[in-house]
Protein backbone atom coordinates (compact mmCIF):
# COMPACT_ATOMS: atom_id res chain seq x y z
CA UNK A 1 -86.27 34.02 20.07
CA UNK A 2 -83.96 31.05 20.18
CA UNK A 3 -81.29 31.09 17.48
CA UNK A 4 -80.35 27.75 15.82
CA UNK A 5 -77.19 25.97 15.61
CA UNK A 6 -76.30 24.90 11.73
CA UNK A 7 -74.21 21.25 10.82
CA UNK A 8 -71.61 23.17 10.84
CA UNK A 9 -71.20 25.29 13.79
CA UNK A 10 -72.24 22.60 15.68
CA UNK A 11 -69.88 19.97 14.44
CA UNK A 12 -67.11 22.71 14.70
CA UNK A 13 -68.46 23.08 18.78
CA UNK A 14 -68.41 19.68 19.18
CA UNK A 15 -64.48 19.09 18.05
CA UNK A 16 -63.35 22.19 20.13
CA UNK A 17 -65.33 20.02 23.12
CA UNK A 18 -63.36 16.53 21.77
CA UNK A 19 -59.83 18.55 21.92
CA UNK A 20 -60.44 19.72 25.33
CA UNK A 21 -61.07 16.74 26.59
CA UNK A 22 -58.37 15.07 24.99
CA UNK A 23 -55.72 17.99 26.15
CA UNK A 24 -57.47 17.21 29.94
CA UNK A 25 -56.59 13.51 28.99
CA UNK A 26 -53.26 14.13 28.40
CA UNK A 27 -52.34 16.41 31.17
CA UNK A 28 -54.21 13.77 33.52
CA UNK A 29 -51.97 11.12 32.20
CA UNK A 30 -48.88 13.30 33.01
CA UNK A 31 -49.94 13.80 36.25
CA UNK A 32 -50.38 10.36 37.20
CA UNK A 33 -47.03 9.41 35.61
CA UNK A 34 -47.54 6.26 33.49
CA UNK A 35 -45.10 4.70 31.59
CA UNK A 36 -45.25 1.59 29.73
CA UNK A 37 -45.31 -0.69 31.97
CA UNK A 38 -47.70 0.69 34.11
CA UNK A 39 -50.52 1.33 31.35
CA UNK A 40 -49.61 -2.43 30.72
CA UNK A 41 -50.66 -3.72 33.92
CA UNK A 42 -53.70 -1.18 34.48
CA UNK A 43 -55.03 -2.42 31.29
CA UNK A 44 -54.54 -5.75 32.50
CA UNK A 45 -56.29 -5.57 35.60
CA UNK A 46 -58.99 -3.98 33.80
CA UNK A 47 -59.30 -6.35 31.16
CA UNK A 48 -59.64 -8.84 33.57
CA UNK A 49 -61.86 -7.11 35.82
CA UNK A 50 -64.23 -6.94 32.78
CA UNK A 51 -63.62 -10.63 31.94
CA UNK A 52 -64.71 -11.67 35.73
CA UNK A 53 -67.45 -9.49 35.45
CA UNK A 54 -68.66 -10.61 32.19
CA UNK A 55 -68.06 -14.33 33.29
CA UNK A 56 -69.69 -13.88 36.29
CA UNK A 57 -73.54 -11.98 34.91
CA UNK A 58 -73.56 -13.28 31.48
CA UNK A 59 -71.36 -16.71 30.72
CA UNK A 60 -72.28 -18.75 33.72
CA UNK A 61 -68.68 -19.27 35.26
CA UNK A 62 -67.55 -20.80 32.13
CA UNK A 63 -64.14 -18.91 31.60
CA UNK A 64 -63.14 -18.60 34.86
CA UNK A 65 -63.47 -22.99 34.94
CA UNK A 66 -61.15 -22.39 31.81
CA UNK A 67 -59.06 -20.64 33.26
CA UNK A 68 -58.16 -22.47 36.28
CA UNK A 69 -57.63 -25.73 34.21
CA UNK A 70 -55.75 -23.45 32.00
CA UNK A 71 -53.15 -22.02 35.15
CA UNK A 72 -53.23 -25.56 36.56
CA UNK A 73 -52.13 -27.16 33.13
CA UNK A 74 -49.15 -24.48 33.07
CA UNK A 75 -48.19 -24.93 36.73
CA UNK A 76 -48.29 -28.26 36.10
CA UNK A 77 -45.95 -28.19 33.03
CA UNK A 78 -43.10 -25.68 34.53
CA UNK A 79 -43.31 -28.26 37.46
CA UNK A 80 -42.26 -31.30 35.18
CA UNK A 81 -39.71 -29.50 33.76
CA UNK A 82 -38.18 -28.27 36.94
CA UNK A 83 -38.15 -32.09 38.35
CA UNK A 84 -36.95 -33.66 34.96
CA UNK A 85 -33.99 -31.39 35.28
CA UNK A 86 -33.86 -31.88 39.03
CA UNK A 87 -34.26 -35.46 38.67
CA UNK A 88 -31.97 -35.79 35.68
CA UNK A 89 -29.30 -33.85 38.12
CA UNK A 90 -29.39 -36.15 41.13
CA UNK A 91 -29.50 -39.34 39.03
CA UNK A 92 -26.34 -38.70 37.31
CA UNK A 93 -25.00 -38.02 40.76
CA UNK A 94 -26.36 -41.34 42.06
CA UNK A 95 -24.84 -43.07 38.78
CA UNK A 96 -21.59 -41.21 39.56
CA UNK A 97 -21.81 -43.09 43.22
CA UNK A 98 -23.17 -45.95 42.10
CA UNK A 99 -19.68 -46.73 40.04
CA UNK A 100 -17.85 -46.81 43.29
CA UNK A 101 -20.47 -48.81 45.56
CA UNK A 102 -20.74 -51.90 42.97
CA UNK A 103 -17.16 -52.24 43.28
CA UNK A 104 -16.81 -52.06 47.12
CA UNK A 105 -19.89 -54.79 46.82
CA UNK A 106 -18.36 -56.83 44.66
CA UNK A 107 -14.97 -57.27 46.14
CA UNK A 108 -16.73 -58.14 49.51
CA UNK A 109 -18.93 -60.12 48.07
CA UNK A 110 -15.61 -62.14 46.08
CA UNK A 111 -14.01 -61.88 49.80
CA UNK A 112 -17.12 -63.17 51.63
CA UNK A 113 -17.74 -66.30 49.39
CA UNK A 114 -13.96 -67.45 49.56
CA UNK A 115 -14.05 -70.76 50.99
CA UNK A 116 -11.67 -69.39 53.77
CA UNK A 117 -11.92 -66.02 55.65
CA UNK A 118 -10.02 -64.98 58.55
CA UNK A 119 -10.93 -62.35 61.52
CA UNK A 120 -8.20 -60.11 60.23
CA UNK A 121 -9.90 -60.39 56.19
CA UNK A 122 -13.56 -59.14 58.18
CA UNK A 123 -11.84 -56.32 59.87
CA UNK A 124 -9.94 -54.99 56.58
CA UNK A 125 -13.01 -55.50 54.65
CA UNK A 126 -15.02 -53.86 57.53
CA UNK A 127 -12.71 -50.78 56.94
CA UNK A 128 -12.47 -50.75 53.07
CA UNK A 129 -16.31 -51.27 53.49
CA UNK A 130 -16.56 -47.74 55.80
CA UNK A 131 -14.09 -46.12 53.66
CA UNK A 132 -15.91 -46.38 50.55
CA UNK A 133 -18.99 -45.37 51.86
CA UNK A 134 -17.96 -42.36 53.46
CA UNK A 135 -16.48 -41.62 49.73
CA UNK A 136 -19.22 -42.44 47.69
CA UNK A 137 -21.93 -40.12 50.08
CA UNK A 138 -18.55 -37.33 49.93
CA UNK A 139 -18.43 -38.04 45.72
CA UNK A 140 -22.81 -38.24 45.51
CA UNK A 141 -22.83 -34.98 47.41
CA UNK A 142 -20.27 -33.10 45.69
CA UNK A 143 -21.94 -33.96 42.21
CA UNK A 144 -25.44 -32.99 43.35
CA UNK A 145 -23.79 -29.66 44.44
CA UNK A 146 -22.12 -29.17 41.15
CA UNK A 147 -25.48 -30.01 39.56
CA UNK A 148 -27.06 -27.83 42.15
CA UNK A 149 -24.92 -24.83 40.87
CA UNK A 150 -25.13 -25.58 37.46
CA UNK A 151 -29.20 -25.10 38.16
CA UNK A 152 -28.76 -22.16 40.22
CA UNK A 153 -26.14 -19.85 38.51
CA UNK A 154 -28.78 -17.84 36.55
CA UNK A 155 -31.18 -17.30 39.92
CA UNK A 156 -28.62 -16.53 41.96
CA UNK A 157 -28.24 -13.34 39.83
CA UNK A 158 -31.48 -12.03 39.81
CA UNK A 159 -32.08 -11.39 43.53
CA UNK A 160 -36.12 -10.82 42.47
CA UNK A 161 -36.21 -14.72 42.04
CA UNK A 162 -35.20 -16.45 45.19
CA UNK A 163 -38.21 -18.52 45.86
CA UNK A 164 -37.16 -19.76 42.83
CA UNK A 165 -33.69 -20.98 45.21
CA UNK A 166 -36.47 -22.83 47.68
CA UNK A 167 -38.42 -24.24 45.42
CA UNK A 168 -35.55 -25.80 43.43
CA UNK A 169 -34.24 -27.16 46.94
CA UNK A 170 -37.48 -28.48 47.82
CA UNK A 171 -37.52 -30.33 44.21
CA UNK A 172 -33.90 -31.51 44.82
CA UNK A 173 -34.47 -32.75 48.31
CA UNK A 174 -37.70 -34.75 47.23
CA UNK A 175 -35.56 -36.66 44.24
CA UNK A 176 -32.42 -37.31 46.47
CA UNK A 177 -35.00 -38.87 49.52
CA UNK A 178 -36.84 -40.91 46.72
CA UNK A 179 -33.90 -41.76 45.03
CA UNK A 180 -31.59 -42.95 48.22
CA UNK A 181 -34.58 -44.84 49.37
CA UNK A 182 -35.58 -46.87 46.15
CA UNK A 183 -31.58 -47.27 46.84
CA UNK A 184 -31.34 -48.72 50.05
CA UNK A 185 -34.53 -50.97 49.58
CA UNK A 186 -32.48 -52.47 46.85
CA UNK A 187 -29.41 -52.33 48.31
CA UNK A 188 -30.22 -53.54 51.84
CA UNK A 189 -30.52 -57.28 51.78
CA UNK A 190 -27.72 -56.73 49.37
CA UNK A 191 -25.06 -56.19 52.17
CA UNK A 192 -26.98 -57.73 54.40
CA UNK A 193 -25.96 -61.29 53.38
CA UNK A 194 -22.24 -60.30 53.27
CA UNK A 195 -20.13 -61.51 56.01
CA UNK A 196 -19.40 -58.61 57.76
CA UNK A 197 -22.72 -58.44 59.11
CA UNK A 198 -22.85 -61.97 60.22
């Protein structure tokens, strides 16, 4: 004869099971070692896992089209801010230089449109003219360094972050090439037409 299990003994069997389990749990989890952060990111790649997989059989592709317009926007954003501050950085260095060039320009332009100029006026202009060059490249690098620095103080430290170094390079090197040559399209004809090239 088969004896019968009441509410109560069966309810009683079925919490003993439940703490079991639960003290198997827990001495599982102390095997494997999890702290915080890792729970974090194995619930994270399980999350997602379950949001692919949902995506995927029952939402036609529709959040994972989200989410790349989603990453792209953000990508996109970071980016803008990076080059506004790059780009902010190497325009006040080319404003710095700038200073310095429309001087040199504008005393050889004065000198050049003097009704009379002598050989010896060209050659001392010629030198003032290489002079100040070589000083305003010397002054637009050393304030794109400083600016440089300024940018990279806080990466430098954290040595987990240096393709964050490259990138900012990269950014830099792009705004001074664009820069210098919206610059010397400008400049060009510029000192061109001044005397010491004719």
């Amino acid at each position: 004869m088969q004896r019968w299990l009441n509410g109560d003994q069966l309810a009683s069997i079925y919490v003993e099971r439940i703490v079991l389990y639960m003290k198997w749990i827990r001495k599982f989890v102390k095997r494997l070692d999890l702290n915080k952060q890792k729970v974090i990111s194995v619930a994270f790649a399980i999350g997602f896992t379950m949001m692919v997989f949902v995506d995927t059989n029952y939402l036609d592709h529709t959040l994972l089209s989200t989410a790349y317009i989603f990453s792209l926007t953000l990508i996109a954003v970071v980016l803008l801010a990076v080059m506004l501050l790059a780009g902010f950085a190497v325009y006040k260095a080319v404003i710095h230089a700038s200073v310095g060039f429309g001087v040199i320009i504008f005393m050889a332009k004065t000198y050049c449109d003097l009704p009379s100029t002598t050989p010896e006026g060209i050659e001392a202009l010629t030198a003032l003219w290489t002079i100040g060059l070589v000083y305003i490249f010397y002054e637009f690098g050393n304030k794109l360094q400083e600016a440089y620095k300024i940018h990279t103080d806080k990466i430098k430290k954290d040595e987990k972050k240096a393709w964050e170094q490259k990138v900012l390079v990269i950014i830099y090197l792009v705004f001074v090439v664009m820069y210098l040559s919206l610059i010397a399209q400008v400049l060009t004809p510029i000192a061109l037409d001044l005397c010491i090239y004719k």
